[in-house]
C-alpha atoms as a PDB file:
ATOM      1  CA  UNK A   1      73.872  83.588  23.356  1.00  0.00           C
ATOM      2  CA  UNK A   2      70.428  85.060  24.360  1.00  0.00           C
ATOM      3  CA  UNK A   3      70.868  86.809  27.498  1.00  0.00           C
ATOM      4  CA  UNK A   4      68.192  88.693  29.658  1.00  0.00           C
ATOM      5  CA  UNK A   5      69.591  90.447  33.138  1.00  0.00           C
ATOM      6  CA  UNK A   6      67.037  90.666  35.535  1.00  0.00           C
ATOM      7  CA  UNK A   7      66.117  92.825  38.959  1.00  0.00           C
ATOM      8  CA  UNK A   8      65.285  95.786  41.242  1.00  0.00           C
ATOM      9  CA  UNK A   9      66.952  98.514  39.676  1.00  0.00           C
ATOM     10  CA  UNK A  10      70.229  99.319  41.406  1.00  0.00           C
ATOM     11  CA  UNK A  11      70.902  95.794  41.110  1.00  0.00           C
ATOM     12  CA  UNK A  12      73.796  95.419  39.393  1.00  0.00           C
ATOM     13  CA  UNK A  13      72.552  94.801  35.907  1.00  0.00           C
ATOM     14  CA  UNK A  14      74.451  97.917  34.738  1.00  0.00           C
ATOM     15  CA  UNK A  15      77.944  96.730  35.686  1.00  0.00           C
ATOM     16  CA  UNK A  16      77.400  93.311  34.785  1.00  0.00           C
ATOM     17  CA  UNK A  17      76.381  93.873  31.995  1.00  0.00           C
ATOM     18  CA  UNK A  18      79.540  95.886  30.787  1.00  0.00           C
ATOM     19  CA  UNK A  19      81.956  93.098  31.639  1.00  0.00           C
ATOM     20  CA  UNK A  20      79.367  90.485  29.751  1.00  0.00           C
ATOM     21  CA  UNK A  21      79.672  92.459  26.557  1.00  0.00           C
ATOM     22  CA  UNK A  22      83.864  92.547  26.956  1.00  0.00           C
ATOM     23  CA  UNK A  23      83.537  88.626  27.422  1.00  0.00           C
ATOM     24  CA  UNK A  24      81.042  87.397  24.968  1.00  0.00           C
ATOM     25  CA  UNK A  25      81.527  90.375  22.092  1.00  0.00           C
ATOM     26  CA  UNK A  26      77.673  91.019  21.882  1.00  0.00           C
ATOM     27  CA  UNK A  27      75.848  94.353  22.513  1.00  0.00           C
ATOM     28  CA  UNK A  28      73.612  95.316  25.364  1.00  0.00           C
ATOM     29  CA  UNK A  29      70.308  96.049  24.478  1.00  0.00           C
ATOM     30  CA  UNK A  30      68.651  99.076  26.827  1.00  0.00           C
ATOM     31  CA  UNK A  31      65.454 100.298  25.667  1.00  0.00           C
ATOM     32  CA  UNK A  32      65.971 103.606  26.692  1.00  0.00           C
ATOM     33  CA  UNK A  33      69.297 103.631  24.250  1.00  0.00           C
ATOM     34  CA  UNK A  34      67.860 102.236  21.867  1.00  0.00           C
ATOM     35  CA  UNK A  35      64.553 104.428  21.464  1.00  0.00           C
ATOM     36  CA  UNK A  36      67.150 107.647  21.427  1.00  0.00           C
ATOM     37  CA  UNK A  37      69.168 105.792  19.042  1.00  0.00           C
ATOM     38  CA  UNK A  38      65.934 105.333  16.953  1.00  0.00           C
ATOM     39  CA  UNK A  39      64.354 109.331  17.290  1.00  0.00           C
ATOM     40  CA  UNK A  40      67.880 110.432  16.315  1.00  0.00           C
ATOM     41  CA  UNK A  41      68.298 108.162  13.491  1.00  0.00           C
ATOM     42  CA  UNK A  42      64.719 108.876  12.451  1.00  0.00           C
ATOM     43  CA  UNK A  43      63.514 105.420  11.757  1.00  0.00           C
ATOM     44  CA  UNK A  44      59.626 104.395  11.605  1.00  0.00           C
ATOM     45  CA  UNK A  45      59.557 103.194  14.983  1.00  0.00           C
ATOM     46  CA  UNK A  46      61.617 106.000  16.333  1.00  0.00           C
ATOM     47  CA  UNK A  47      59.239 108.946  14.649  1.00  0.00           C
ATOM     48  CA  UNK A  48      56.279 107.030  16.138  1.00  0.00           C
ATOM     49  CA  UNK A  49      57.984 107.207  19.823  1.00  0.00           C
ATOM     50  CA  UNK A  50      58.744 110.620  19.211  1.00  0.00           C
ATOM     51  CA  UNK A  51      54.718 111.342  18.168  1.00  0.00           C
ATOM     52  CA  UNK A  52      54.057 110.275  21.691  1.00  0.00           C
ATOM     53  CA  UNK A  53      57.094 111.143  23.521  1.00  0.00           C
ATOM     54  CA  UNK A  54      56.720 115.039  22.080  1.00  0.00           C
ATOM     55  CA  UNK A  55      52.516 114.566  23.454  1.00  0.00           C
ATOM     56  CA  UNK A  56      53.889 113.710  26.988  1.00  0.00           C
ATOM     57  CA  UNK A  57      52.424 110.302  26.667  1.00  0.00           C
ATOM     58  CA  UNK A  58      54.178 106.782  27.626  1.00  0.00           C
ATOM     59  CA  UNK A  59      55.486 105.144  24.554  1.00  0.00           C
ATOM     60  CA  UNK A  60      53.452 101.452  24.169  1.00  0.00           C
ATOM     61  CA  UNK A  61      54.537  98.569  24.305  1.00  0.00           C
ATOM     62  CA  UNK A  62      54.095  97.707  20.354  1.00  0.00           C
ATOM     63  CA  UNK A  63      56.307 100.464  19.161  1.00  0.00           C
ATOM     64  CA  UNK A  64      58.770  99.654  22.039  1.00  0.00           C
ATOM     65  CA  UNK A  65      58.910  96.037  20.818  1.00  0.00           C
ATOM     66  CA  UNK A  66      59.040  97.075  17.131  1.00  0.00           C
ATOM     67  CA  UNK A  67      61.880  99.698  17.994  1.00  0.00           C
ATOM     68  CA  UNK A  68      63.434  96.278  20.026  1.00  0.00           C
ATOM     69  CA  UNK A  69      62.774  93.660  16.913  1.00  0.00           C
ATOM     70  CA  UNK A  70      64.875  96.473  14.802  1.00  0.00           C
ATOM     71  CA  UNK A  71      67.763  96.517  16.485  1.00  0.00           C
ATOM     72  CA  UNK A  72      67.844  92.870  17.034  1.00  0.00           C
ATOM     73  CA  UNK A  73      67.870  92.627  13.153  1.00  0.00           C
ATOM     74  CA  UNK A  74      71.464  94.340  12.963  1.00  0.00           C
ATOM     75  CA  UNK A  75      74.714  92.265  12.287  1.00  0.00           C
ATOM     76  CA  UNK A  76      75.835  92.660  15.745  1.00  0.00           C
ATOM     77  CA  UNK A  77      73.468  90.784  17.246  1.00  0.00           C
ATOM     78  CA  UNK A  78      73.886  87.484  15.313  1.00  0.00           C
ATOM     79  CA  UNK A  79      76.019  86.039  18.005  1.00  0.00           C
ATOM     80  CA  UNK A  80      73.714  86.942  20.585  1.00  0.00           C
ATOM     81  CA  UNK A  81      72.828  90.246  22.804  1.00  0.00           C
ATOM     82  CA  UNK A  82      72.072  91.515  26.552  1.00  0.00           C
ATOM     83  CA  UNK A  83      68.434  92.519  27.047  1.00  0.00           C
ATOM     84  CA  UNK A  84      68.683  94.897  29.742  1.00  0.00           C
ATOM     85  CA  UNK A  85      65.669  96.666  31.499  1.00  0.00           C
ATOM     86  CA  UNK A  86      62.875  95.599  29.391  1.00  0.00           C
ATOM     87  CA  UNK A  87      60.457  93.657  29.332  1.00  0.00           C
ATOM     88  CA  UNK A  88      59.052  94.695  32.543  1.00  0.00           C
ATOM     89  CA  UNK A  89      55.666  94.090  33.173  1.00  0.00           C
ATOM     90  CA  UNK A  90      54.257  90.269  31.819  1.00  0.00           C
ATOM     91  CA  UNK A  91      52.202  91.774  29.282  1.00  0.00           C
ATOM     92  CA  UNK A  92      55.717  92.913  28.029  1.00  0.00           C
ATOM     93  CA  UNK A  93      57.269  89.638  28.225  1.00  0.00           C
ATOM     94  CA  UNK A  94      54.931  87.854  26.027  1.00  0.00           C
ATOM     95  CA  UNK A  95      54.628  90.576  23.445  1.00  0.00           C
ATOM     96  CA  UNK A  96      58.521  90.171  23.496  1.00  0.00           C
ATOM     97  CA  UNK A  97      58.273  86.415  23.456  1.00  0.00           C
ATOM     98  CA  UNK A  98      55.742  86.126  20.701  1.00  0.00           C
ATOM     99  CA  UNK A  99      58.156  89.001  18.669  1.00  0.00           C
ATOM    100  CA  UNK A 100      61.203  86.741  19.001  1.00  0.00           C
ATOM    101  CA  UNK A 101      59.319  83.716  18.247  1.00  0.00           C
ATOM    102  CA  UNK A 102      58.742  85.645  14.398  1.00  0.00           C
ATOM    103  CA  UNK A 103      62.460  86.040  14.165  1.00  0.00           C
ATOM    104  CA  UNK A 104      63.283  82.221  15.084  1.00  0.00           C
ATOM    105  CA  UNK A 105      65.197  83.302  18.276  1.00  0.00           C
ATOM    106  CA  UNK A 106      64.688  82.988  22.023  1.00  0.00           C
ATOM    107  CA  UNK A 107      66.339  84.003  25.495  1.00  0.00           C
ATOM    108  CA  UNK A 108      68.996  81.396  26.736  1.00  0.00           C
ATOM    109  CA  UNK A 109      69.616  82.482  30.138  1.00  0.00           C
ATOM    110  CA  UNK A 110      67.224  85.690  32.585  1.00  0.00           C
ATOM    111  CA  UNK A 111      70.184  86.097  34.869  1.00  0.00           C
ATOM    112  CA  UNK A 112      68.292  87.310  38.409  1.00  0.00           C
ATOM    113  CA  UNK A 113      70.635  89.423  40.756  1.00  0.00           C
ATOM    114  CA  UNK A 114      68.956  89.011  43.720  1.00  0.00           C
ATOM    115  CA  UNK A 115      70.072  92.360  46.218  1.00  0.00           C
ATOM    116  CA  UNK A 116      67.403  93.009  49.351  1.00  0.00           C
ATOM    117  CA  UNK A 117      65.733  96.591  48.811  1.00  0.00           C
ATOM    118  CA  UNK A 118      67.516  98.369  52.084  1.00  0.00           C
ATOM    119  CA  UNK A 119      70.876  97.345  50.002  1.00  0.00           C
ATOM    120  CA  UNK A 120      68.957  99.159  47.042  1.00  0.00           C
ATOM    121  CA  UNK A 121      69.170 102.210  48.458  1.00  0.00           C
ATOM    122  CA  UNK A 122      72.857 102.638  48.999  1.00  0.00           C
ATOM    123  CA  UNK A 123      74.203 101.339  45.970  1.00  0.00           C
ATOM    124  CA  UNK A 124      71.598 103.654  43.895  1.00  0.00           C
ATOM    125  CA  UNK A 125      73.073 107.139  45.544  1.00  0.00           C
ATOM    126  CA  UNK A 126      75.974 105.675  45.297  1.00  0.00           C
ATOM    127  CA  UNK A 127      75.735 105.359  41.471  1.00  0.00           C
ATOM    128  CA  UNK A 128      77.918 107.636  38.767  1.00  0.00           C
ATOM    129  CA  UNK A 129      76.443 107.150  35.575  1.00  0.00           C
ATOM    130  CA  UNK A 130      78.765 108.297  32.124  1.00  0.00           C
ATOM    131  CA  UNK A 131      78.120 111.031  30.371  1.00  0.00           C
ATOM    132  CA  UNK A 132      78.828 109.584  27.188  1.00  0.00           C
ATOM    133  CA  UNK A 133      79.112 105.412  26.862  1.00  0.00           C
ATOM    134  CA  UNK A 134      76.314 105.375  29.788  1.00  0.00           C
ATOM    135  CA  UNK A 135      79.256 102.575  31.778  1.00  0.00           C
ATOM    136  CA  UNK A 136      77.803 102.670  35.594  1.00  0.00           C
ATOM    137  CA  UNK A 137      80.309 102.927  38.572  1.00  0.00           C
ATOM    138  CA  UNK A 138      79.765 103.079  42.678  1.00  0.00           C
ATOM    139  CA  UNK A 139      81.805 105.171  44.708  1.00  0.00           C
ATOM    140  CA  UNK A 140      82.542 102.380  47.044  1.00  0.00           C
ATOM    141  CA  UNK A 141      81.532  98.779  45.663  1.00  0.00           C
ATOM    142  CA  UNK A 142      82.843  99.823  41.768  1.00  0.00           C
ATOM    143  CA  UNK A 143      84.966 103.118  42.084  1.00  0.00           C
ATOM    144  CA  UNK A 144      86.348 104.658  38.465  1.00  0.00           C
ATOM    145  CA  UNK A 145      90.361 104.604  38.347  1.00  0.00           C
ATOM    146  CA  UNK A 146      90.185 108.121  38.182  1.00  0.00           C
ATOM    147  CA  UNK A 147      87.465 109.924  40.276  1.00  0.00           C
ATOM    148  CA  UNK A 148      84.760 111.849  37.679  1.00  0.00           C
ATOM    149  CA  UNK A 149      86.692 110.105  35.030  1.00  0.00           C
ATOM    150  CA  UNK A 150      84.732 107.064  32.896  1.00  0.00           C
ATOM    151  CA  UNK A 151      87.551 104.279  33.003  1.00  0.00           C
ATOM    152  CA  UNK A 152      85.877 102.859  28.948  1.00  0.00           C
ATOM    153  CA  UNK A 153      85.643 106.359  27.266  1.00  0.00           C
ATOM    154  CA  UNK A 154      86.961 109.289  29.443  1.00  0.00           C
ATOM    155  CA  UNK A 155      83.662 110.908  29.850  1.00  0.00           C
ATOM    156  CA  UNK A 156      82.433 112.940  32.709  1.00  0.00           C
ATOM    157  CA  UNK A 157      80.253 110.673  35.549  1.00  0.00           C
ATOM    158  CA  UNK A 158      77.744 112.479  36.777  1.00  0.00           C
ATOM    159  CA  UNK A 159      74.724 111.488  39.306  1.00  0.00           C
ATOM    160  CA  UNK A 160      71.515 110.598  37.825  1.00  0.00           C
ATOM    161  CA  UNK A 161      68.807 112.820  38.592  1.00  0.00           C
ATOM    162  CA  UNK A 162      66.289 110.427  39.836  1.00  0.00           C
ATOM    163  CA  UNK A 163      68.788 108.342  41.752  1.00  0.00           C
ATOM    164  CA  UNK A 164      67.850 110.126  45.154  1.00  0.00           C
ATOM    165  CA  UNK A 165      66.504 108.095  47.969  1.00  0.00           C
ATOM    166  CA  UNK A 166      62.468 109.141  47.862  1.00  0.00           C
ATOM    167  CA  UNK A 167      62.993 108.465  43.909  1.00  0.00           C
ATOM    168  CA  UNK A 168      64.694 104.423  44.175  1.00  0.00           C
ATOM    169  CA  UNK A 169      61.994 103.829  46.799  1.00  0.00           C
ATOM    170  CA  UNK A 170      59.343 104.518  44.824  1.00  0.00           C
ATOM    171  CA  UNK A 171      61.116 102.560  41.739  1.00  0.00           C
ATOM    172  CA  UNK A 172      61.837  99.680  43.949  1.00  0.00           C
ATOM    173  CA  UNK A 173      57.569  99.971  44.596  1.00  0.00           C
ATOM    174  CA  UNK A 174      56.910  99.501  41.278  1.00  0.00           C
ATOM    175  CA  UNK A 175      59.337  97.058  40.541  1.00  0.00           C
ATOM    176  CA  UNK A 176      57.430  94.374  43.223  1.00  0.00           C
ATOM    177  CA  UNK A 177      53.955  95.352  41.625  1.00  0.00           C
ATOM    178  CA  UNK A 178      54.983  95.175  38.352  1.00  0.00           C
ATOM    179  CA  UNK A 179      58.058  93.534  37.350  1.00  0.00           C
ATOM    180  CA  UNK A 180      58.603  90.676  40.344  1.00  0.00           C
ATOM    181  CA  UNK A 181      56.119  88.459  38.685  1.00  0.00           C
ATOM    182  CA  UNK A 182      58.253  87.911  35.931  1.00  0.00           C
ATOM    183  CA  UNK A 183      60.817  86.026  38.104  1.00  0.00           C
ATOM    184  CA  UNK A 184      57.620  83.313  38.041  1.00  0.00           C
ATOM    185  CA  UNK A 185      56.904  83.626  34.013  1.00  0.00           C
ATOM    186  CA  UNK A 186      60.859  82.985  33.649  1.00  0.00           C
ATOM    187  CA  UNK A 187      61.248  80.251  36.143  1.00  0.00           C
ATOM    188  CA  UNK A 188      58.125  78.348  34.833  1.00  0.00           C
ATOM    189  CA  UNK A 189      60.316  78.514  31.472  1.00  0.00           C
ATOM    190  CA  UNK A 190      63.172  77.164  32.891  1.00  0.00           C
ATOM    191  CA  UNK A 191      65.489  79.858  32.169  1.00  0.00           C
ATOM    192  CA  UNK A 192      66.124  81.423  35.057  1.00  0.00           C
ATOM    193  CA  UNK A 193      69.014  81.596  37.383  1.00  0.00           C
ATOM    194  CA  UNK A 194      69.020  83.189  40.697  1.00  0.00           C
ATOM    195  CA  UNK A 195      72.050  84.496  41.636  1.00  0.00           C
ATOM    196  CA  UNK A 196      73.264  86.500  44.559  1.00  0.00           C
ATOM    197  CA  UNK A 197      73.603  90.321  43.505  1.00  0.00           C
ATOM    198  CA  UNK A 198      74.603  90.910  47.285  1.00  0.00           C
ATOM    199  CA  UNK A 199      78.742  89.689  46.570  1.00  0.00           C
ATOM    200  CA  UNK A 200      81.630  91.741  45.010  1.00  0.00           C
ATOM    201  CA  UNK A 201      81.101  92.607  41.702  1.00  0.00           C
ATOM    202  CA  UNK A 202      83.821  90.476  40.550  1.00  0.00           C
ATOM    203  CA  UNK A 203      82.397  87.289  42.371  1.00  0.00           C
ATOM    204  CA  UNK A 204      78.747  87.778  40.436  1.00  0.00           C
ATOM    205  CA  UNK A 205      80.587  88.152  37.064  1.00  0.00           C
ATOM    206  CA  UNK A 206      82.226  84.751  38.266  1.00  0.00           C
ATOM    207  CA  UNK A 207      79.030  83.645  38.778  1.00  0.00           C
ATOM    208  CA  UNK A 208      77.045  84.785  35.892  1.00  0.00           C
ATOM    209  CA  UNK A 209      79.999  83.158  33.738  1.00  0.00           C
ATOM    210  CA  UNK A 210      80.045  79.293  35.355  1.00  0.00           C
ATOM    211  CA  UNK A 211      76.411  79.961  34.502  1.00  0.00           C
ATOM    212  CA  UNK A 212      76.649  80.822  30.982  1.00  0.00           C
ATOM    213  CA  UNK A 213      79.535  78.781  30.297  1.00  0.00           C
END
């Protein structure tokens, strides 16, 4: 099972996508974990990032995808994976597309969690982050069993440092210039499934699973 979560960041993706991973035993794919993954383990794709990273200059999209196509080459991803956070702009999603077309694979399901951007705003302060596994928590809507304490791996939560409120609205700017129009390229696909992100967190996992199946 091919899944892509989809939406304004703050959305929920995060937290979903832990509890998809516990239910469907296959790994969540995060670009930004995965390009750290790839510097550290000093692949070909990683040194290239880390050429441009190290220049101050924006990683493109070709080593991104080639840094994606590698890790969706490893064993754990036979059964399927999470895509979460990329692609993001359209000229993303077809380089993507025409990259998984090459491997004989293709997205199942771009679960939307639809959340209105003044919403946005509160659960994004709201956010602890861990320190070490990366699992996302909210002090009110998904609150760790033990405060400062990651409830997966014991690590330290901490607050991101651009999850202030000038910081999400400017994300949640880009997002509807940039990565909105991708709800249309998925939809015109037939592959995507609106759901709303607004509900307890354990009524969208509900959701996401009737959807899945």
């Amino acid at each position: 099972m091919n899944i892509m979560l989809f939406g304004a960041p703050g959305a929920g993706k995060g937290t979903q996508a832990k509890f998809l991973i516990e239910r469907y035993a296959i790994p969540q794919i995060s670009t930004g974990d995965i390009l750290r993954a790839a510097i550290v383990d000093g692949t070909e794709m990683g040194l290239e990032a880390k050429k441009y990273m190290d220049d101050g200059k924006l990683v493109p999209d070709s080593t991104i995808i080639g840094i994606i196509k590698d890790r969706l080459q490893k064993d754990d991803c036979k059964k399927g994976f999470i895509l979460d956070g990329f692609p993001r702009t359209i000229a993303q999603a077809e380089a993507l597309e025409e990259m998984m077309k090459d491997m004989g694979i293709s997205l199942d399901k771009v679960i939307s969690l639809n959340v209105p951007d003044e919403l946005i705003v509160g659960r994004i302060t709201g956010r602890r982050v861990c320190k070490e596994c990366g699992a996302s928590f909210h002090v009110e809507f998904n609150p760790a069993k033990e405060e400062g304490k990651c409830d997966f791996c014991g690590g330290e939560l901490i607050t991101r440092k651009d999850d202030t409120a000038e910081t999400v609205e400017k994300r949640l700017e880009a997002y509807h210039a940039q990565t909105a129009p991708l709800f249309k390229f998925y939809s015109e696909k037939g592959i995507m499934v609106d759901l709303d992100g607004t509900k307890e967190v354990e009524e969208v996992t509900k959701d996401i699973i009737k959807v899945l199946g």
